[in-house]
C-alpha atoms as a PDB file:
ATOM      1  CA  UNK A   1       0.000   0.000   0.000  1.00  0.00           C
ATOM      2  CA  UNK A   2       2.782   2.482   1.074  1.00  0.00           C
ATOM      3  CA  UNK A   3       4.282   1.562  -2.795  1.00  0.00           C
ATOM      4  CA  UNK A   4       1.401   2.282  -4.741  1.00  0.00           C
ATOM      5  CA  UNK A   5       0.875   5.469  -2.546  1.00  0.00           C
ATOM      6  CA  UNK A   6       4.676   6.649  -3.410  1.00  0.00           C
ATOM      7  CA  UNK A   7       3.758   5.694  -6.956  1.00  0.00           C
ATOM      8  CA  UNK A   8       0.732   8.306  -6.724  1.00  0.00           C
ATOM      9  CA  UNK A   9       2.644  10.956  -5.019  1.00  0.00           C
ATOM     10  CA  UNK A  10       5.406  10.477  -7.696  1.00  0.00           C
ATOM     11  CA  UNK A  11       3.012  11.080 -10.284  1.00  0.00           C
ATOM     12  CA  UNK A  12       1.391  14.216  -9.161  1.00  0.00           C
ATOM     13  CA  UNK A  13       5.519  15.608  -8.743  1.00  0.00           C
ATOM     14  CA  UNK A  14       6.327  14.641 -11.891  1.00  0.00           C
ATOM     15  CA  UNK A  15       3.756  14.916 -14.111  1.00  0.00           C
ATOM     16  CA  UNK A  16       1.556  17.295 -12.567  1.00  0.00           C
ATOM     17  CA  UNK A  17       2.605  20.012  -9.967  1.00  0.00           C
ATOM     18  CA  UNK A  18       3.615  23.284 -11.463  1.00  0.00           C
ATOM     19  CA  UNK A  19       4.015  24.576  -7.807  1.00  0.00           C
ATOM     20  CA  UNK A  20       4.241  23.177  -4.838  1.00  0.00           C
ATOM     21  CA  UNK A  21       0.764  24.033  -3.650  1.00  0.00           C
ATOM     22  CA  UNK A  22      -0.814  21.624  -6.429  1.00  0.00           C
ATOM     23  CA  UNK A  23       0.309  18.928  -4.232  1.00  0.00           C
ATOM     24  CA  UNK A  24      -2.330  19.950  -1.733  1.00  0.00           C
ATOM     25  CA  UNK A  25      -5.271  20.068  -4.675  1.00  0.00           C
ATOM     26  CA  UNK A  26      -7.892  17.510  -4.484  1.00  0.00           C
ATOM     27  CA  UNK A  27      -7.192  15.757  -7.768  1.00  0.00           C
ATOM     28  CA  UNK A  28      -3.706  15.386  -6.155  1.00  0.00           C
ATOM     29  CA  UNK A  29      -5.276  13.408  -3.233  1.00  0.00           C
ATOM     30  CA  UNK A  30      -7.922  11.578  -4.989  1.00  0.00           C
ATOM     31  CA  UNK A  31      -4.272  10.858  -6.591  1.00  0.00           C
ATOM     32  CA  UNK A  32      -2.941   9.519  -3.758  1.00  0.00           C
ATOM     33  CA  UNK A  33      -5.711   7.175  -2.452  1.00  0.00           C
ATOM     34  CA  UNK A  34      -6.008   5.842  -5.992  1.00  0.00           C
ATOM     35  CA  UNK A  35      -2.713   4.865  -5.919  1.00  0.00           C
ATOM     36  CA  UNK A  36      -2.344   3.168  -2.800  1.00  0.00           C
ATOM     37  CA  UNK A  37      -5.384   1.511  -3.318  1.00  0.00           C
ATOM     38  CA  UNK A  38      -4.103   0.619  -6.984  1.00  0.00           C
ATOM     39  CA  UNK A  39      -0.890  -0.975  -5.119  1.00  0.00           C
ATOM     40  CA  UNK A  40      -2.508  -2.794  -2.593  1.00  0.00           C
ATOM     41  CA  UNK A  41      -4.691  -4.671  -4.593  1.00  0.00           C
ATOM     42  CA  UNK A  42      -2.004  -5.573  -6.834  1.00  0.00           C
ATOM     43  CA  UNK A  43       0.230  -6.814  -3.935  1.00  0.00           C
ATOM     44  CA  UNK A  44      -2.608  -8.773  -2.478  1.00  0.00           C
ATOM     45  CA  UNK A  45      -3.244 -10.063  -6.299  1.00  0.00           C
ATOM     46  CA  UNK A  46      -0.214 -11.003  -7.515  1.00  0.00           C
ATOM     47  CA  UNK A  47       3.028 -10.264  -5.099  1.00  0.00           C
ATOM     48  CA  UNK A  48       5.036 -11.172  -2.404  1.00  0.00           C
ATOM     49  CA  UNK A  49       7.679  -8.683  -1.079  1.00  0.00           C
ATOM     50  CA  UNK A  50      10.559  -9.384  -3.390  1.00  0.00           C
ATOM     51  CA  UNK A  51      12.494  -6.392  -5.158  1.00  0.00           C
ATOM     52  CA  UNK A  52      10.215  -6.859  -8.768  1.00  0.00           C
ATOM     53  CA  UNK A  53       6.638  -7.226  -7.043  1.00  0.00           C
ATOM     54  CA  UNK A  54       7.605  -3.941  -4.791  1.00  0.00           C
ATOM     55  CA  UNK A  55       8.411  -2.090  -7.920  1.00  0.00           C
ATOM     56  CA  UNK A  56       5.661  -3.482  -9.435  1.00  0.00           C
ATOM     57  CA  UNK A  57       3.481  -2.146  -6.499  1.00  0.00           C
ATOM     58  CA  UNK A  58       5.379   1.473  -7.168  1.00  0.00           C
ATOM     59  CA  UNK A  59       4.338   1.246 -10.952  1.00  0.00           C
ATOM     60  CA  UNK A  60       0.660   0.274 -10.376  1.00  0.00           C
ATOM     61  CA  UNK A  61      -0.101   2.800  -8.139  1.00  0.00           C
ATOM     62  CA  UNK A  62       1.895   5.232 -10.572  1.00  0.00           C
ATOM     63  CA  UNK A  63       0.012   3.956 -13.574  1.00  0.00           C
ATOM     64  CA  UNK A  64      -2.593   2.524 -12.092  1.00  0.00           C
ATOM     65  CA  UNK A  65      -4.982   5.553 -11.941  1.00  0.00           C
ATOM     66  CA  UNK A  66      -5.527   5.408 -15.708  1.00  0.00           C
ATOM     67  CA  UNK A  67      -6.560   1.901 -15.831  1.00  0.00           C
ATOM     68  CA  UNK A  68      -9.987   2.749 -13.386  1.00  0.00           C
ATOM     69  CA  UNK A  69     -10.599   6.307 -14.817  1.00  0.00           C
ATOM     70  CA  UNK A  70     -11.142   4.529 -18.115  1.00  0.00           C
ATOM     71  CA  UNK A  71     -12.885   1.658 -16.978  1.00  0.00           C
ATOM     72  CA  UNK A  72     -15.295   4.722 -15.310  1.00  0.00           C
ATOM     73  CA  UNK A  73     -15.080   6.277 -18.550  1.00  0.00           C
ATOM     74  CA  UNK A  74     -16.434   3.094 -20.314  1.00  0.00           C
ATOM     75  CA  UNK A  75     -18.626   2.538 -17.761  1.00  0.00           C
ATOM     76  CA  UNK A  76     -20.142   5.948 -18.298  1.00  0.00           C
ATOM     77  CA  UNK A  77     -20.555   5.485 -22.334  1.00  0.00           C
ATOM     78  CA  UNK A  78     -22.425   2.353 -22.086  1.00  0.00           C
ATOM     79  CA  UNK A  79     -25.265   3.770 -19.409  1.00  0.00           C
END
């Protein structure tokens, strides 16, 4: 969980925060439980604490966030 949560925190440094106070924005933490939810499911799924499943865990919660906002988008097509 604390993996995928780094991964969502890395994202929003990286990719998104133009200032320091768009860390605090609520995309940012919807971000952040996204991603540690994201990495916890995939550790429970598929991982054991070796060195590739933890950066696995990192990754999904980094990239994860895509995968479920376009399953919602999907999801909100086909209504």
């Amino acid at each position: 969980m604390l993996l995928g949560l780094l991964g969502g925190f890395t994202f929003i440094l990286v990719e998104v925060a133009k200032k320091w106070d768009d860390l605090l924005t609520f995309s940012a933490f919807r971000r952040y439980a996204l991603g540690a939810i994201v990495g916890y499911i995939y550790h429970i799924g598929y991982s054991t604490w070796t060195l590739p499943d933890s950066i696995m865990c990192f990754i999904s919660g980094y990239m994860g966030v895509h995968f479920i906002n376009a399953l919602v988008r999907r999801y909100d097509e086909f209504k």
